[in-house]
Protein backbone atom coordinates (compact mmCIF):
# COMPACT_ATOMS: atom_id res chain seq x y z
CA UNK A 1 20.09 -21.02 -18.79
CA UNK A 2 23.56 -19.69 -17.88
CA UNK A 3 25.50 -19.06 -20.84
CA UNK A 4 28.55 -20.67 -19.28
CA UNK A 5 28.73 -24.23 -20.30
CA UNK A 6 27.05 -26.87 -18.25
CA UNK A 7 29.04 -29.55 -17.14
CA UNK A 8 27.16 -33.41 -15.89
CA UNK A 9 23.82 -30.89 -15.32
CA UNK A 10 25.42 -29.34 -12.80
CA UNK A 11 26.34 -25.45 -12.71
CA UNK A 12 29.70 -24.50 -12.16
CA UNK A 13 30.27 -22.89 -8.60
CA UNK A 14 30.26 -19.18 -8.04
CA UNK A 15 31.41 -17.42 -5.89
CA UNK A 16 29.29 -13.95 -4.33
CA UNK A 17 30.91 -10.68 -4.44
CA UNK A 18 31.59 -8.87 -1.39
CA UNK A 19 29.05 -6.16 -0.78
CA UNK A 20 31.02 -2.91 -1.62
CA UNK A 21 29.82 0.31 -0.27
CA UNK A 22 28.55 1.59 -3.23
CA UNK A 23 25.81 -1.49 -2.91
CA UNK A 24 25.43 0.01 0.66
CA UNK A 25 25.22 3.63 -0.56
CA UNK A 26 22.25 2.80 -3.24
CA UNK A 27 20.41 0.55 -1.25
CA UNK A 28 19.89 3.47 1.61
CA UNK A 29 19.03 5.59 -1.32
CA UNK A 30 16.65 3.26 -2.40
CA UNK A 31 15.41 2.95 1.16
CA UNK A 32 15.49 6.82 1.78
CA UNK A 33 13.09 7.17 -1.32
CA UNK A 34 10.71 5.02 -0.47
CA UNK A 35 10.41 6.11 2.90
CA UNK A 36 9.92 10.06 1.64
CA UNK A 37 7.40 8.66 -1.10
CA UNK A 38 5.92 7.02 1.93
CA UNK A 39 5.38 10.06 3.98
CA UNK A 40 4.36 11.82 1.00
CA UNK A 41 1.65 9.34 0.88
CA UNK A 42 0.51 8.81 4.01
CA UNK A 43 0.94 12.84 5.46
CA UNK A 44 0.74 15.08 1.88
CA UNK A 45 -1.93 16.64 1.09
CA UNK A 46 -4.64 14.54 -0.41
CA UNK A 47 -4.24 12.72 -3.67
CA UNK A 48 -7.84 13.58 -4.81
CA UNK A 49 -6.77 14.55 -8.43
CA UNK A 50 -7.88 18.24 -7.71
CA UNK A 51 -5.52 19.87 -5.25
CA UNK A 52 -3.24 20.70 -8.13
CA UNK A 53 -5.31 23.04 -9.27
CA UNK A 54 -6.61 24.49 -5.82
CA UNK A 55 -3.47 26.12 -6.13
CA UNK A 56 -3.19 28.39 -9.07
């Protein structure tokens, strides 16, 4: 449970922080990632476990 003291089994109201734009900034990072890890995935060159060393 929350460590802040329970009063009549009831939590005590909180209220939500504003978004900030740093929230903003890493959740498009977050998004930008996984959309080039995407790609990666879907149009790199095939995982096959081989390719690596195709190219030495």
């Amino acid at each position: 449970m929350n460590p802040v003291r329970v009063k009549d089994g009831n939590l005590p109201p909180f209220d939500v922080p504003e978004p900030r734009f740093g929230t903003w900034l890493w959740t498009l990072l977050a998004f930008l990632m996984f959309l080039a890890i995407l790609l990666v995935l879907l149009f790199g060159p095939p995982l096959s476990g081989g390719f690596i060393y195709e190219q030495f």
